[in-house]
N, C-alpha and C. Protein backbone atom coordinates (compact mmCIF):
# COMPACT_ATOMS: atom_id res chain seq x y z
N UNK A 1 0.84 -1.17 0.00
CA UNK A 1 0.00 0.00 0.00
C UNK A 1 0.89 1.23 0.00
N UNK A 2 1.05 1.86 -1.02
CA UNK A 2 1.52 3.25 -1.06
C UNK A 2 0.27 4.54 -0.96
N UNK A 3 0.36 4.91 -0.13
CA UNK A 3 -0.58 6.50 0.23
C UNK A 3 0.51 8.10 -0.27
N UNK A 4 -0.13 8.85 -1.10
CA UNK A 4 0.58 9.88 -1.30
C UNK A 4 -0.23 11.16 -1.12
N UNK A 5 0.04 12.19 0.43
CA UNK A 5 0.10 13.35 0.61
C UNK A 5 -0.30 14.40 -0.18
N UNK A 6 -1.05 14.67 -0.34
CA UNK A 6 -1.22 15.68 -1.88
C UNK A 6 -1.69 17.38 -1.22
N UNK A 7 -2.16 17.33 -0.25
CA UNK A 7 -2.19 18.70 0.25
C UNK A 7 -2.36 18.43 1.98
N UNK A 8 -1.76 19.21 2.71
CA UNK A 8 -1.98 19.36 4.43
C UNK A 8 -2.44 21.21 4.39
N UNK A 9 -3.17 21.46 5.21
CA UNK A 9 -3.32 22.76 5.60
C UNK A 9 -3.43 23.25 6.65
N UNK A 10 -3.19 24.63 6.79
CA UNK A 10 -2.66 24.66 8.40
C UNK A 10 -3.70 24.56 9.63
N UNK A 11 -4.81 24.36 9.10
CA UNK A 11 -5.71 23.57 10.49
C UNK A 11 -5.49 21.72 10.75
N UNK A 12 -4.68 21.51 9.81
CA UNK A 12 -4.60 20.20 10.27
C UNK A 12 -5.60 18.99 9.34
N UNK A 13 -5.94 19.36 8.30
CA UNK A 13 -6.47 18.85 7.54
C UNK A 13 -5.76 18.07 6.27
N UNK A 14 -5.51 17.24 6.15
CA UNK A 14 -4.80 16.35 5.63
C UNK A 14 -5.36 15.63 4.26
N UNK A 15 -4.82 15.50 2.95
CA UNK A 15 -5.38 15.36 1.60
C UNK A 15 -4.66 14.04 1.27
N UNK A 16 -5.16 12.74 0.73
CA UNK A 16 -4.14 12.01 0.35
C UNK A 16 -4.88 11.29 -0.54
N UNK A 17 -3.78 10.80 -1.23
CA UNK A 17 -4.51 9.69 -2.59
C UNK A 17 -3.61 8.45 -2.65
N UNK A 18 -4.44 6.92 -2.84
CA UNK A 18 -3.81 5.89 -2.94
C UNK A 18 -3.47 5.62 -4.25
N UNK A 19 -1.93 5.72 -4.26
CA UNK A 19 -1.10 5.07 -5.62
C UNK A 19 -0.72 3.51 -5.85
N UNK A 20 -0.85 2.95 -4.73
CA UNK A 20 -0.45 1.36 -5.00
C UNK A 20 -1.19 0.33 -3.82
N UNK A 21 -2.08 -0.30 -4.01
CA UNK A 21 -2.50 -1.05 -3.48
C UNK A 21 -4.02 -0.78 -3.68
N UNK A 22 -4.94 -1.66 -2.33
CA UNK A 22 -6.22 -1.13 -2.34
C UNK A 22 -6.72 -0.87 -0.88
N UNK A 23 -7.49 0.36 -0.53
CA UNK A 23 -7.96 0.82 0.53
C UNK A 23 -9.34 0.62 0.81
N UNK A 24 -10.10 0.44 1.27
CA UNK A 24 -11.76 0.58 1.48
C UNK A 24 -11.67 1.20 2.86
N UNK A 25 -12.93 1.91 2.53
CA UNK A 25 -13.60 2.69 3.47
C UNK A 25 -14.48 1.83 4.80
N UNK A 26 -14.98 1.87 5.94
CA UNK A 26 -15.42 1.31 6.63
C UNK A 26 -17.09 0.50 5.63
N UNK A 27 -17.25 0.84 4.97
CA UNK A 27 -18.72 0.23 4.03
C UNK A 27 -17.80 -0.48 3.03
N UNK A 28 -16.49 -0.50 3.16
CA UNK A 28 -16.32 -1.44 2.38
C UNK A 28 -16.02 -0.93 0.65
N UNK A 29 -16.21 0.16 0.40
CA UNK A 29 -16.05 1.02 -0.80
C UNK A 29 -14.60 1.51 -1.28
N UNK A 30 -14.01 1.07 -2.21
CA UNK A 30 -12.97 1.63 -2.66
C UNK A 30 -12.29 2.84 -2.34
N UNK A 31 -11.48 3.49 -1.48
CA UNK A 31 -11.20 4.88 -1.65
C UNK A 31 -9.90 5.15 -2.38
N UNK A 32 -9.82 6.17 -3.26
CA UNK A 32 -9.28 6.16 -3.94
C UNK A 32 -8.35 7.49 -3.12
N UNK A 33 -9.01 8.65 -2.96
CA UNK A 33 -8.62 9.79 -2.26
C UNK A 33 -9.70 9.95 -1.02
N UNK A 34 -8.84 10.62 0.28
CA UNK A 34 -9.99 11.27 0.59
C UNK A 34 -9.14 12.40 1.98
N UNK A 35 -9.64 12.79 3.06
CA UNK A 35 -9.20 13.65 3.82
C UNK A 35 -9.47 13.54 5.20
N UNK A 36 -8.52 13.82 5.71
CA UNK A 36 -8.12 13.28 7.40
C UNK A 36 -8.39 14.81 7.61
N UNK A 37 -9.12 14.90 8.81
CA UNK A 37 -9.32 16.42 9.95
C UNK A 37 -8.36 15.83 11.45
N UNK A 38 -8.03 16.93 11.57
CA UNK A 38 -7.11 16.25 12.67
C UNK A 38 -7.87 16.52 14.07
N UNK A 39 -7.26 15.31 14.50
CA UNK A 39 -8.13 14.31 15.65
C UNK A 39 -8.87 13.70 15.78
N UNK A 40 -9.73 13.42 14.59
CA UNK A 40 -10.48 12.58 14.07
C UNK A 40 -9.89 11.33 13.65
N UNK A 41 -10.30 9.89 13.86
CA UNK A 41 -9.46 8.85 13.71
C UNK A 41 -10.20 8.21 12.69
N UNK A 42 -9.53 8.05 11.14
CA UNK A 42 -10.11 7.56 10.19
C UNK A 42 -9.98 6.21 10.39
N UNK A 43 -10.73 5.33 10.27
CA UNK A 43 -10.79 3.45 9.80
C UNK A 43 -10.81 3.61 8.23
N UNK A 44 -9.79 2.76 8.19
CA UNK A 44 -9.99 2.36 6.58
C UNK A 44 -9.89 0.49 6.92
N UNK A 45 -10.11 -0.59 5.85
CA UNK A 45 -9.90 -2.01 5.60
C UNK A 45 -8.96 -2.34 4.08
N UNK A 46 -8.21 -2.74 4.41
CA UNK A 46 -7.16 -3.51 3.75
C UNK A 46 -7.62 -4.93 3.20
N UNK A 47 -7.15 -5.20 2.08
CA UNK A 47 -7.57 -6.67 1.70
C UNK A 47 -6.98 -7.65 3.26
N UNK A 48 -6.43 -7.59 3.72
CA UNK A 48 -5.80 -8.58 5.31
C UNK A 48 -6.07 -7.82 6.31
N UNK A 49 -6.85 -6.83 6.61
CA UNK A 49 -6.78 -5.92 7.80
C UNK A 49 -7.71 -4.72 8.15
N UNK A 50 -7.15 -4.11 8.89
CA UNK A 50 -7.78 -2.64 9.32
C UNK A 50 -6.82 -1.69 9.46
N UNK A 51 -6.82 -0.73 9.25
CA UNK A 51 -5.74 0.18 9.57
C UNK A 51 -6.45 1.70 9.71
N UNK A 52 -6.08 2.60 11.07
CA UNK A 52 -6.45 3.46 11.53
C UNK A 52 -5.48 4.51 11.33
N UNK A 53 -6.02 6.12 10.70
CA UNK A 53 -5.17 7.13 10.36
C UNK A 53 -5.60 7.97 10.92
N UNK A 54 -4.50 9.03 11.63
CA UNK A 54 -5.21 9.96 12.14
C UNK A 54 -4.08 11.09 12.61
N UNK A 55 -4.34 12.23 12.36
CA UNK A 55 -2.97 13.66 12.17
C UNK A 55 -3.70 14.36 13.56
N UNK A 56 -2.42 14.01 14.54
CA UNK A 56 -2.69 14.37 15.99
C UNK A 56 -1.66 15.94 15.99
N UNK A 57 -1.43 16.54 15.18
CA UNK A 57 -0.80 17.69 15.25
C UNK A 57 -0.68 18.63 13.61
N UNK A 58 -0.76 19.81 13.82
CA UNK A 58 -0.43 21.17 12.59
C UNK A 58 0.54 21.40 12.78
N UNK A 59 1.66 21.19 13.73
CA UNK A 59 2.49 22.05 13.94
C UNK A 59 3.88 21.77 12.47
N UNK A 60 4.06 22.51 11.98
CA UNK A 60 5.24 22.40 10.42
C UNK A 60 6.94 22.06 11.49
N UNK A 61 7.28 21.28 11.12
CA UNK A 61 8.63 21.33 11.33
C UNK A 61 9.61 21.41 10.59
C-alpha cells in the first residue's frame, strides 16, 4: 500500500490519494482519495486488515 500526501493545511487537515494497493472505506467502498481532519481517527480495511489514520498535530517542522 503506497498512500501519497497531496495537500496538508494549516488547520490540520490532511489530503491524500492511494497510488499502489487497495484501501476501502469502513462500508467497504474503494477509496481512492480522501481527507483526514485532525483528531479525528479515520478506519480504513485492507484486503488482510484494518488500519487506523489519524494527524494528531499542525504544527510544520
Amino acid at each position: 500500500m503506497i498512500l501519497v500526501i497531496t495537500d496538508i493545511t494549516h488547520d490540520g487537515t490532511v489530503t491524500f490519494s492511494v497510488q499502489q494497493g487497495n484501501l476501502y472505506n469502513e462500508a467497504g467502498e474503494v477509496v481512492n482519495t480522501d481527507i483526514i481532519v485532525k483528531g479525528v481517527k479515520a478506519n480504513y480495511k485492507l484486503n488482510d486488515g484494518t488500519v487506523y489514520l489519524i494527524v494528531n498535530s499542525n504544527r510544520y517542522q
